[in-house]
N, C-alpha and C. Protein backbone atom coordinates (compact mmCIF):
# COMPACT_ATOMS: atom_id res chain seq x y z
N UNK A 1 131.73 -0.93 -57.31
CA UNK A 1 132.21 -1.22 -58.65
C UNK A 1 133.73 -1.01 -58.70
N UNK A 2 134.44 -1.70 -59.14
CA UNK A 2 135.71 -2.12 -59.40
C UNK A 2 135.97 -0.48 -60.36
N UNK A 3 137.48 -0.02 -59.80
CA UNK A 3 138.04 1.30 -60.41
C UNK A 3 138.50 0.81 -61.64
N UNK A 4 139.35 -0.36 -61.65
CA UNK A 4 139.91 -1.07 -62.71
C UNK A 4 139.46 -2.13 -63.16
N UNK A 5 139.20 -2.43 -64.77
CA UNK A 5 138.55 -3.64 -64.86
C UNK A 5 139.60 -4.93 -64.74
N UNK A 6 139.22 -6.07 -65.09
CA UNK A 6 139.56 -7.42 -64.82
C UNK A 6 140.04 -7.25 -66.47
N UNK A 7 141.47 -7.93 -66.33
CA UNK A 7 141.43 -8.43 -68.05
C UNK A 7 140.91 -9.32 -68.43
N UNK A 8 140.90 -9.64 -69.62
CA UNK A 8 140.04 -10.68 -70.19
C UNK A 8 141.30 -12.02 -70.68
N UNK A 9 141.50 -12.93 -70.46
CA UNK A 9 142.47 -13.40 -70.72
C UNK A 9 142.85 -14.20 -72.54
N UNK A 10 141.48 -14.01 -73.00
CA UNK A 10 141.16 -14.50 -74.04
C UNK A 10 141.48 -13.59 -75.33
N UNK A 11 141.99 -12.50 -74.64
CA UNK A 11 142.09 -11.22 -75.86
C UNK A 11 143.16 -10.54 -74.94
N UNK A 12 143.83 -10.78 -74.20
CA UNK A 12 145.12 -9.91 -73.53
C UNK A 12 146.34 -10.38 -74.17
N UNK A 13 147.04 -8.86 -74.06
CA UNK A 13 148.30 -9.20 -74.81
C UNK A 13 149.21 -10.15 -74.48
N UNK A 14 150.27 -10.85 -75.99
CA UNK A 14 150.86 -12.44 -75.65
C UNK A 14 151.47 -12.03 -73.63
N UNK A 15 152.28 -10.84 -73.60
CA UNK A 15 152.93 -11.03 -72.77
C UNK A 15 152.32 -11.42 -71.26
N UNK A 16 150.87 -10.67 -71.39
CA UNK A 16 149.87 -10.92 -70.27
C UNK A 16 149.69 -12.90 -70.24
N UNK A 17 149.27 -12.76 -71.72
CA UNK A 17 148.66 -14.65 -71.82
C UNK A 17 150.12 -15.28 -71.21
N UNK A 18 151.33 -15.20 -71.42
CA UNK A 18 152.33 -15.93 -71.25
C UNK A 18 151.91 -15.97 -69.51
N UNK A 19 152.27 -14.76 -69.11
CA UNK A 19 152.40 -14.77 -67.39
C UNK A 19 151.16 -15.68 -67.19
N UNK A 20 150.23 -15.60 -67.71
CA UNK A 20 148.59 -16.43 -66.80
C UNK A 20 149.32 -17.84 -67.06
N UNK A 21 149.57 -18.25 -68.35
CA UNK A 21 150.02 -19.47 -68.92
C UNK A 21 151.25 -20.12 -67.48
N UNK A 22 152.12 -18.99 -66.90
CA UNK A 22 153.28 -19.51 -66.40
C UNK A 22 152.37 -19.98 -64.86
N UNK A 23 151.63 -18.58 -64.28
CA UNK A 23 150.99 -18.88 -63.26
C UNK A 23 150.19 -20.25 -63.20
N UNK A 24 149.52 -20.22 -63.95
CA UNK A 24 148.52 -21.46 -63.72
C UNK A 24 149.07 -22.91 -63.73
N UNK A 25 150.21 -22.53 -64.99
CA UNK A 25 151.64 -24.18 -64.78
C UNK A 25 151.66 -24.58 -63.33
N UNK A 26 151.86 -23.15 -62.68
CA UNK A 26 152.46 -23.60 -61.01
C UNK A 26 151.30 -24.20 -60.18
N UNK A 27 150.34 -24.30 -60.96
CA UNK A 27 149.28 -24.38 -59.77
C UNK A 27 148.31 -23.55 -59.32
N UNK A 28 148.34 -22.51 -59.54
CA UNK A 28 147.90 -21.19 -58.75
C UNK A 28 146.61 -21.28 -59.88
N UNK A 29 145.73 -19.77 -58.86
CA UNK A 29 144.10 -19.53 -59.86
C UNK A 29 144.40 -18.38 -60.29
N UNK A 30 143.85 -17.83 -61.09
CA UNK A 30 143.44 -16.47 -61.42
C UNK A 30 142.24 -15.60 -60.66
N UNK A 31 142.28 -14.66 -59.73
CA UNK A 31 141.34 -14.45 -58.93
C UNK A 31 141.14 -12.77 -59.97
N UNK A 32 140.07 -12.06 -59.06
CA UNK A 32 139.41 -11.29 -59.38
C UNK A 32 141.08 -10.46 -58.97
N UNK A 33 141.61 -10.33 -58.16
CA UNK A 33 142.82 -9.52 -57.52
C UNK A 33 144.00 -9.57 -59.09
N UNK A 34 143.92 -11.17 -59.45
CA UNK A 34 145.25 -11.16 -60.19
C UNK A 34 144.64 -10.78 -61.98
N UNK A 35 143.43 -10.53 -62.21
CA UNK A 35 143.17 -10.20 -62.98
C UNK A 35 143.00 -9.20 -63.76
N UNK A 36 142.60 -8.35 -62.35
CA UNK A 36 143.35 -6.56 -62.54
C UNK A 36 144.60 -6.36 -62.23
N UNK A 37 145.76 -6.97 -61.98
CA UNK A 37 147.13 -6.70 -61.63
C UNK A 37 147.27 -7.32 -63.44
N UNK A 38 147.03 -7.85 -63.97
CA UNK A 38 147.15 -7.95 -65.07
C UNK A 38 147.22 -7.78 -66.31
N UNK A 39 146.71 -5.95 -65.97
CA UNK A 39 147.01 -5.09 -66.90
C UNK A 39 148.46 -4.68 -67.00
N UNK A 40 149.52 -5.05 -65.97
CA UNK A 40 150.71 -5.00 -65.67
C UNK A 40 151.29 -5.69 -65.73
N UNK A 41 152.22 -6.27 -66.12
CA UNK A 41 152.69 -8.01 -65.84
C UNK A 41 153.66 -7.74 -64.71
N UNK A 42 154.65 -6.68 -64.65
CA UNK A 42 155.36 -6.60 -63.75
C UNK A 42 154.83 -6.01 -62.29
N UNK A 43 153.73 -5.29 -62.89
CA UNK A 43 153.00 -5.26 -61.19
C UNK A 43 152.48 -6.61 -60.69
N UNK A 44 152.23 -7.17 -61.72
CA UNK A 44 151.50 -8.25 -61.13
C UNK A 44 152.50 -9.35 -60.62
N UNK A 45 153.81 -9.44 -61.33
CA UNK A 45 155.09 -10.38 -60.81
C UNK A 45 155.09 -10.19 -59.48
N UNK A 46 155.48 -8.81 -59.31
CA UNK A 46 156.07 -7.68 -58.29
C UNK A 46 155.00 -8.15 -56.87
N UNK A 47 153.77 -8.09 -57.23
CA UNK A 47 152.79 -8.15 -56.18
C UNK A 47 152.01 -9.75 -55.63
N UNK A 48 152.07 -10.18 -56.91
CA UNK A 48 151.98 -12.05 -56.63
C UNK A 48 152.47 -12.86 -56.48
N UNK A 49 153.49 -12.37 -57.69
CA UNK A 49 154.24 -13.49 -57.75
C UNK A 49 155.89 -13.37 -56.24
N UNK A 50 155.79 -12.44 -56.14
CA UNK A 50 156.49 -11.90 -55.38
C UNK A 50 155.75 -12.66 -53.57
N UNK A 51 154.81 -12.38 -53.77
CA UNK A 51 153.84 -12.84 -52.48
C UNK A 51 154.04 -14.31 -52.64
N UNK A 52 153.59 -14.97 -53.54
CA UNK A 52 154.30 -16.38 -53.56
C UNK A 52 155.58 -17.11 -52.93
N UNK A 53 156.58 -16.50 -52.95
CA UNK A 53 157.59 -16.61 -53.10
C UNK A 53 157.94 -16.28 -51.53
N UNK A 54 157.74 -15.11 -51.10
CA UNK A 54 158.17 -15.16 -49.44
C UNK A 54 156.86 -16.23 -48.92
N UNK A 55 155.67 -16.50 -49.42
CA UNK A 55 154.81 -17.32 -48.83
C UNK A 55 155.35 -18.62 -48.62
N UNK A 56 156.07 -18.58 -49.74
CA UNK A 56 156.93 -20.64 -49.59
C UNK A 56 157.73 -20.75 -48.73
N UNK A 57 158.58 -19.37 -48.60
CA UNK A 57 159.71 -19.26 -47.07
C UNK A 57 158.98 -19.40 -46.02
N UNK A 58 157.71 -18.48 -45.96
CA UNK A 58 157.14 -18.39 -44.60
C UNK A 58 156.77 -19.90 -44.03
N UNK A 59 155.93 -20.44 -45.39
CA UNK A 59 155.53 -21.41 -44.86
C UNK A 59 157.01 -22.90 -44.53
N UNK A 60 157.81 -22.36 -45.26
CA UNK A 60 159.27 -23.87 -44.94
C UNK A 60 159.06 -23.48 -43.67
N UNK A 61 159.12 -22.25 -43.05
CA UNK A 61 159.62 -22.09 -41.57
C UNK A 61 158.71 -21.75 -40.28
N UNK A 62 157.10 -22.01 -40.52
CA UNK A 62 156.30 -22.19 -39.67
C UNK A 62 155.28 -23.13 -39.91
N UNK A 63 155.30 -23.53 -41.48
CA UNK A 63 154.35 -24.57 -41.79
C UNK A 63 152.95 -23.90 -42.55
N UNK A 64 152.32 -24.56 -43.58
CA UNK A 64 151.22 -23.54 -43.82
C UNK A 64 150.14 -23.33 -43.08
N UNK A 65 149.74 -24.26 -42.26
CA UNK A 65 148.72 -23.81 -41.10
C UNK A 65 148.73 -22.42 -40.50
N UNK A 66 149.81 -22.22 -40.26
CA UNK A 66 150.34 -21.14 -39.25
C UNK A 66 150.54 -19.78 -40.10
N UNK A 67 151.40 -19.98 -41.37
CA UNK A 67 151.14 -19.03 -42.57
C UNK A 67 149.99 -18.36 -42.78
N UNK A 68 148.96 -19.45 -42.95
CA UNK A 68 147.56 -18.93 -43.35
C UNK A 68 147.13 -18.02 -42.55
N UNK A 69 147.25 -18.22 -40.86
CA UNK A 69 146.56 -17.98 -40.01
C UNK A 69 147.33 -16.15 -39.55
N UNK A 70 148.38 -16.36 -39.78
CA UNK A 70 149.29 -15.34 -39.97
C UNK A 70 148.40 -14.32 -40.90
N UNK A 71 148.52 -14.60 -42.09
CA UNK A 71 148.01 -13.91 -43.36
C UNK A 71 146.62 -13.35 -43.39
N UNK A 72 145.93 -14.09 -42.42
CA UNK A 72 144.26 -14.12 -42.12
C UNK A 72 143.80 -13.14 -41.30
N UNK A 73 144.80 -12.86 -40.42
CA UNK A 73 144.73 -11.95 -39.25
C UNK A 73 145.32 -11.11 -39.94
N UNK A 74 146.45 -10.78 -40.59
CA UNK A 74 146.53 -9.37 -41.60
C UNK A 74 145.18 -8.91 -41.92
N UNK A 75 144.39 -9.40 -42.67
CA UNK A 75 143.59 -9.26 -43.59
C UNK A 75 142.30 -9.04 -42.46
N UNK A 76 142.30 -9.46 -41.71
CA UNK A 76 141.08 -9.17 -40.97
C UNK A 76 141.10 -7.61 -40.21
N UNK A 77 142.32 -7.46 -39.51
CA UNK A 77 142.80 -6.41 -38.97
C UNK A 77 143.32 -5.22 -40.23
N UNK A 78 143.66 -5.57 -41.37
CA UNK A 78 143.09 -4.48 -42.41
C UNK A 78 142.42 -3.96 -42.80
N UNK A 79 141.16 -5.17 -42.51
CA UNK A 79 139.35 -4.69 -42.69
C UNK A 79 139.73 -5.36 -44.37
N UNK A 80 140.11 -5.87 -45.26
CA UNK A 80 140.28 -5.80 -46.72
C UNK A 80 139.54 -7.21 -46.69
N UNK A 81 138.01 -6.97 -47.37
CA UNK A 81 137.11 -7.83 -47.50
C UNK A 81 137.85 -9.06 -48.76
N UNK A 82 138.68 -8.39 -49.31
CA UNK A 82 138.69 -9.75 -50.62
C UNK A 82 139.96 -10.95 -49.81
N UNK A 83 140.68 -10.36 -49.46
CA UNK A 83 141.46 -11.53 -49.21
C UNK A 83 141.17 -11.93 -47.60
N UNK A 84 140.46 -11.41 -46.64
CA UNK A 84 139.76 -12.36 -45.83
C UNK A 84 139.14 -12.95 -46.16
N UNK A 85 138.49 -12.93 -47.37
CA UNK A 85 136.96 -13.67 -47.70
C UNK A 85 138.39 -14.89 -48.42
N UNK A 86 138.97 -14.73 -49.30
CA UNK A 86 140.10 -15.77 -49.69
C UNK A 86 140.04 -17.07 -48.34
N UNK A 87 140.96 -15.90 -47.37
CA UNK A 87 141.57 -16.89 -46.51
C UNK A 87 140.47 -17.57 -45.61
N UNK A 88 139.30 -16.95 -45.06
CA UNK A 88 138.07 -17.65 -44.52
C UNK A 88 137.67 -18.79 -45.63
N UNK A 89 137.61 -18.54 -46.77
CA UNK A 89 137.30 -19.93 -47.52
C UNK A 89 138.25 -20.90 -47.35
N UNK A 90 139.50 -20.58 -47.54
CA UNK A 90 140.70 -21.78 -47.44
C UNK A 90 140.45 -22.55 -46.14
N UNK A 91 140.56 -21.50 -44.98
CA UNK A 91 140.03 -22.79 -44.17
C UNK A 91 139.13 -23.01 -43.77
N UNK A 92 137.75 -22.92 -44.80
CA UNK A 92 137.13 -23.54 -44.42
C UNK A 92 137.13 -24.99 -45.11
N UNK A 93 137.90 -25.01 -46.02
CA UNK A 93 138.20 -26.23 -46.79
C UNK A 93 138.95 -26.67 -45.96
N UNK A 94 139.58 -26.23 -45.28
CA UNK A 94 140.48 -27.66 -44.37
C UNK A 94 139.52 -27.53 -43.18
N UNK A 95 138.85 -27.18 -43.26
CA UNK A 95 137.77 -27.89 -41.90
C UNK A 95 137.68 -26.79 -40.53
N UNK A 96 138.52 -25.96 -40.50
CA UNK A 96 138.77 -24.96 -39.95
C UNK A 96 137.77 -23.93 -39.51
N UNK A 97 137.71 -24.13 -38.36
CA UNK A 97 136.30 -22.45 -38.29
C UNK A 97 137.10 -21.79 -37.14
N UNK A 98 137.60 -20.83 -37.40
CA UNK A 98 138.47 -19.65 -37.13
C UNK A 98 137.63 -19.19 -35.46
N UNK A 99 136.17 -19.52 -35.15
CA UNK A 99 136.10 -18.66 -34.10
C UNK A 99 136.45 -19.85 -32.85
N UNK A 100 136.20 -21.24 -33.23
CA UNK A 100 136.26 -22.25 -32.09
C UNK A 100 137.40 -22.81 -32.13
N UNK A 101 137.97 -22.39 -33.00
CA UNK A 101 139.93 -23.48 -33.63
C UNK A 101 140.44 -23.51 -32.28
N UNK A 102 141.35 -24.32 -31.89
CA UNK A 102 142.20 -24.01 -30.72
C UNK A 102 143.95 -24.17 -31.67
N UNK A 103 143.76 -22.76 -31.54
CA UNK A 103 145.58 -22.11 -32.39
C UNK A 103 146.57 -23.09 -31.03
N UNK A 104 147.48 -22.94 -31.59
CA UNK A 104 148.63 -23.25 -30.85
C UNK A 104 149.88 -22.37 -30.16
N UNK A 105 150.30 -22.03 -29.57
CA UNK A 105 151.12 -20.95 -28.73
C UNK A 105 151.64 -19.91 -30.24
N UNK A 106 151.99 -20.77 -30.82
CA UNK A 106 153.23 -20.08 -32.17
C UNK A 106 152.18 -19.46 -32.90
N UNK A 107 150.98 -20.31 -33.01
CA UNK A 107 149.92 -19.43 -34.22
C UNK A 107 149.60 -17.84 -33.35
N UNK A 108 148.97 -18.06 -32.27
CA UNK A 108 148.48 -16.96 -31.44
C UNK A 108 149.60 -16.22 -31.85
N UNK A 109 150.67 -16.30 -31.87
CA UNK A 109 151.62 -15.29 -31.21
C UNK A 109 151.94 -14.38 -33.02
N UNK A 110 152.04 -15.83 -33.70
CA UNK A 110 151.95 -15.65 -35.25
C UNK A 110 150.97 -14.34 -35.83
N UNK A 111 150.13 -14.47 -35.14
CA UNK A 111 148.39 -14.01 -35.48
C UNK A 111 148.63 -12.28 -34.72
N UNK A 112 149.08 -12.66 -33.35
CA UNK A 112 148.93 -11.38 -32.74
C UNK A 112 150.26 -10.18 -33.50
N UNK A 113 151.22 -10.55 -34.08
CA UNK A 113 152.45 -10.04 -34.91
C UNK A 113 151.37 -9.33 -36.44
N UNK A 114 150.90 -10.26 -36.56
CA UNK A 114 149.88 -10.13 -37.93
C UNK A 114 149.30 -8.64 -37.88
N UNK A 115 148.16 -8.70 -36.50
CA UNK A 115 147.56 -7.92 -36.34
C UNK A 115 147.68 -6.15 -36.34
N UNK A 116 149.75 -6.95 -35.32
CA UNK A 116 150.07 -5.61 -34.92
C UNK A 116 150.91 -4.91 -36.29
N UNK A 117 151.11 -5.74 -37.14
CA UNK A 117 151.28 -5.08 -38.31
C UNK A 117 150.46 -4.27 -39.12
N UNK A 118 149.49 -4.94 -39.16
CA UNK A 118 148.30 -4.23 -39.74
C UNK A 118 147.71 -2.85 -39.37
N UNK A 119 147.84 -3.30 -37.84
CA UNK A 119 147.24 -1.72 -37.02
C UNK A 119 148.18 -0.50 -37.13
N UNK A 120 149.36 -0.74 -36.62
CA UNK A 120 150.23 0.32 -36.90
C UNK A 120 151.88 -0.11 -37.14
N UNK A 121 152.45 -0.24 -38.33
CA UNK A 121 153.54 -1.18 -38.14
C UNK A 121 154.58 -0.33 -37.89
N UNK A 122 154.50 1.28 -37.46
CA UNK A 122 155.64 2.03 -36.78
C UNK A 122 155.66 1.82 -35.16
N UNK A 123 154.71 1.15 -34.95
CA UNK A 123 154.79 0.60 -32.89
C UNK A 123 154.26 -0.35 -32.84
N UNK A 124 155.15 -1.50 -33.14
CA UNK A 124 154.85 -3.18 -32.76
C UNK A 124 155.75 -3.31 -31.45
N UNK A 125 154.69 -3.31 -30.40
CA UNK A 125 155.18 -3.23 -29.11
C UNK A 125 156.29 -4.30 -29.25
N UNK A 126 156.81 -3.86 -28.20
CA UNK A 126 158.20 -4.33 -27.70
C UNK A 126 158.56 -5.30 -26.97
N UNK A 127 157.21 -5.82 -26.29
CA UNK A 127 157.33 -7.24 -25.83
C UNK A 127 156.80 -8.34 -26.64
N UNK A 128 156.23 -7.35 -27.90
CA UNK A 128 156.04 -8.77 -28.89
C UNK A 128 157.16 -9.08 -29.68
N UNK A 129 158.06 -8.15 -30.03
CA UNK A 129 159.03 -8.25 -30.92
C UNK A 129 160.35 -8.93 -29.74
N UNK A 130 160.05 -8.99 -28.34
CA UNK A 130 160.58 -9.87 -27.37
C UNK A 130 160.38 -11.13 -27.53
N UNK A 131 158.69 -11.43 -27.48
CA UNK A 131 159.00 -12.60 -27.77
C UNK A 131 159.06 -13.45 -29.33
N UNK A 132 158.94 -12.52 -30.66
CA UNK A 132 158.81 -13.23 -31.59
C UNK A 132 160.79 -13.05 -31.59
N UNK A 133 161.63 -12.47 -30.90
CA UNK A 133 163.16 -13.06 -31.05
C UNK A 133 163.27 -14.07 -30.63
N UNK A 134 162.80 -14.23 -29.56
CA UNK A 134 162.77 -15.56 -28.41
C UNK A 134 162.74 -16.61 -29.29
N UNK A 135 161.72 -16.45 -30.13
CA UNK A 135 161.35 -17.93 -30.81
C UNK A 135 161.83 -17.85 -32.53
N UNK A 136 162.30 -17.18 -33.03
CA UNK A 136 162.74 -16.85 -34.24
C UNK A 136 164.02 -16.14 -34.60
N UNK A 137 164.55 -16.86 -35.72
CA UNK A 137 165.89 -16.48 -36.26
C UNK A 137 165.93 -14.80 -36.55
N UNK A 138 166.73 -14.64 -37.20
CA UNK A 138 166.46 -13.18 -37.75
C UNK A 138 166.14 -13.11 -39.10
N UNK A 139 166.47 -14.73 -39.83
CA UNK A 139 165.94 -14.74 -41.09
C UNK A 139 164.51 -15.31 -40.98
N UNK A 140 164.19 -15.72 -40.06
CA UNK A 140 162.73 -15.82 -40.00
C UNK A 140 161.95 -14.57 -39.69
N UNK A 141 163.10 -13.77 -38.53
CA UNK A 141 161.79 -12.59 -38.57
C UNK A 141 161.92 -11.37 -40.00
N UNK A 142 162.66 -11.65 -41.13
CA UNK A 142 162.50 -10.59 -42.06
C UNK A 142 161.95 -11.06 -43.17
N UNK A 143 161.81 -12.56 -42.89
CA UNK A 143 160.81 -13.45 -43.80
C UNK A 143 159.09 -13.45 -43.50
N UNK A 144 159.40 -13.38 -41.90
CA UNK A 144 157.96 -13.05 -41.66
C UNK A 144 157.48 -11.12 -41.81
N UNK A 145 158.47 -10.51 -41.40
CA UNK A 145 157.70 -8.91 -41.33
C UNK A 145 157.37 -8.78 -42.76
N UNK A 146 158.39 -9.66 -44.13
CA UNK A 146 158.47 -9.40 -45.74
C UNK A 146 156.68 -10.10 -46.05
N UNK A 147 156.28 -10.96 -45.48
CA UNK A 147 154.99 -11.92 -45.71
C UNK A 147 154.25 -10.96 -45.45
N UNK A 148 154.19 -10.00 -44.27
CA UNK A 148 153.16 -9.22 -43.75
C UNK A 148 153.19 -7.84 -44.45
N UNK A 149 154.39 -7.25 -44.94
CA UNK A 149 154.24 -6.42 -45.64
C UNK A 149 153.86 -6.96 -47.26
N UNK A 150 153.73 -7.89 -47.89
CA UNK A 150 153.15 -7.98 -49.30
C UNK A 150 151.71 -8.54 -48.95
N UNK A 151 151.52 -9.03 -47.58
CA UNK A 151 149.99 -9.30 -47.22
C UNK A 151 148.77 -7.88 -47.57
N UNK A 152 150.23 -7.03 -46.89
CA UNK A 152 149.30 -5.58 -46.28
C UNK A 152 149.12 -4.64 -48.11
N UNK A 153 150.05 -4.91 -48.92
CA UNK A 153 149.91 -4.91 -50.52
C UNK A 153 149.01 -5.00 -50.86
N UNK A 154 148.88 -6.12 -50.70
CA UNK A 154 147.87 -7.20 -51.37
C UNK A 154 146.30 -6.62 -50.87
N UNK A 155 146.46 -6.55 -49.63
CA UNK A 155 144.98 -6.07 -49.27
C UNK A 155 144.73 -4.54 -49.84
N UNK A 156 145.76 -3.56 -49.31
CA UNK A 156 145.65 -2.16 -49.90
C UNK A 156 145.38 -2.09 -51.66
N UNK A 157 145.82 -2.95 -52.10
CA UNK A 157 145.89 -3.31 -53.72
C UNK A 157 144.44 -3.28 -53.98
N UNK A 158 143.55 -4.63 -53.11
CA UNK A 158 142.22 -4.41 -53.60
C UNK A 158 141.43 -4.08 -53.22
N UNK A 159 141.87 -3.15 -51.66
CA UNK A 159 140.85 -1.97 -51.37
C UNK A 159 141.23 -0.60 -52.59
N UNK A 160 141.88 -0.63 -52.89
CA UNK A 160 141.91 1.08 -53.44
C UNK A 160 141.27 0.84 -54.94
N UNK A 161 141.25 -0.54 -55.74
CA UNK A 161 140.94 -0.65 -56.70
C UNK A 161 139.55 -1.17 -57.11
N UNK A 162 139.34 -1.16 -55.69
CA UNK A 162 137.71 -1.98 -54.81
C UNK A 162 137.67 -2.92 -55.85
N UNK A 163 138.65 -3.95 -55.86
CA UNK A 163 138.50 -5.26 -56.83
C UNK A 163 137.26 -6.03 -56.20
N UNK A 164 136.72 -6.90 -56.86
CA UNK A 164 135.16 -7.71 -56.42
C UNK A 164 135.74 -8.76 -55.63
N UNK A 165 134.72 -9.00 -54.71
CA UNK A 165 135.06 -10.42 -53.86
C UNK A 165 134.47 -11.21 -55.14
């Protein structure tokens, strides 16, 4: 059972209705995650909308395939059931089944950075951070460590609040 409830959007205050109103303009859903961040508007800016936003960098500069797959492997290697269960649905809408896919050099390497964030992000060995220079700017790599740290948010967010899948 969820620590915090879900707001209700039909009876939340204007400033809450405005933010859902702005989110949903863009496109985006209202999930079980952004519904309890929604007792906050600025946590919820801070933590979504914020995640949005390095997500569009990440993806200008590896593409969203590779983003996702990035983000997926956070979340798996966090153990944080709601937003693996997210990102396992996404691709399964693009057709995607994560155990037979054949990734591409950049995703693997994408994926294995992911992981090692997740596990311990005070010792991300040293030949990975070798080769993610090799292949990345320095504004790519603080665009990517910034993706993986609001990933690792995002998951800690709805483990501690045990938000519902």
């Amino acid at each position: 059972m969820a620590i915090v409830s879900k707001i209700d959007p039909e009876t939340a205050p204007a400033e809450v209705r405005e933010a859902i109103r702005q989110h949903l303009e863009k496109g985006y859903k209202l999930t079980n995650e952004k519904l309890t961040l929604l007792h906050n508007v600025a946590a919820f800016e801070a933590i979504e909308e914020g995640s949005y936003a390095v997500d569009r960098e990440l993806q200008r500069i590896v593409g969203e395939r590779a983003a996702n797959f990035f983000e997926y492997a956070i979340s798996v290697q966090n153990e944080c059931l709601v937003c693996t269960t997210y990102f396992k649905k996404l691709l399964d809408s693009q057709g995607i089944d994560i155990h037979t896919f054949e990734f591409t050099e950049e995703e693997k390497l994408l994926m294995e950075y992911g992981q090692a964030l997740a596990k311990d992000p005070r010792h991300i060995p040293g030949e990975l951070m070798d080769r993610l220079r090799a292949k990345y700017d320095e504004e790519a790599l603080v665009v990517l460590t910034s993706m993986g740290i609001m990933m690792l948010a995002n998951n800690y967010f709805n483990d501690i609040m045990e938000v519902e899948v």
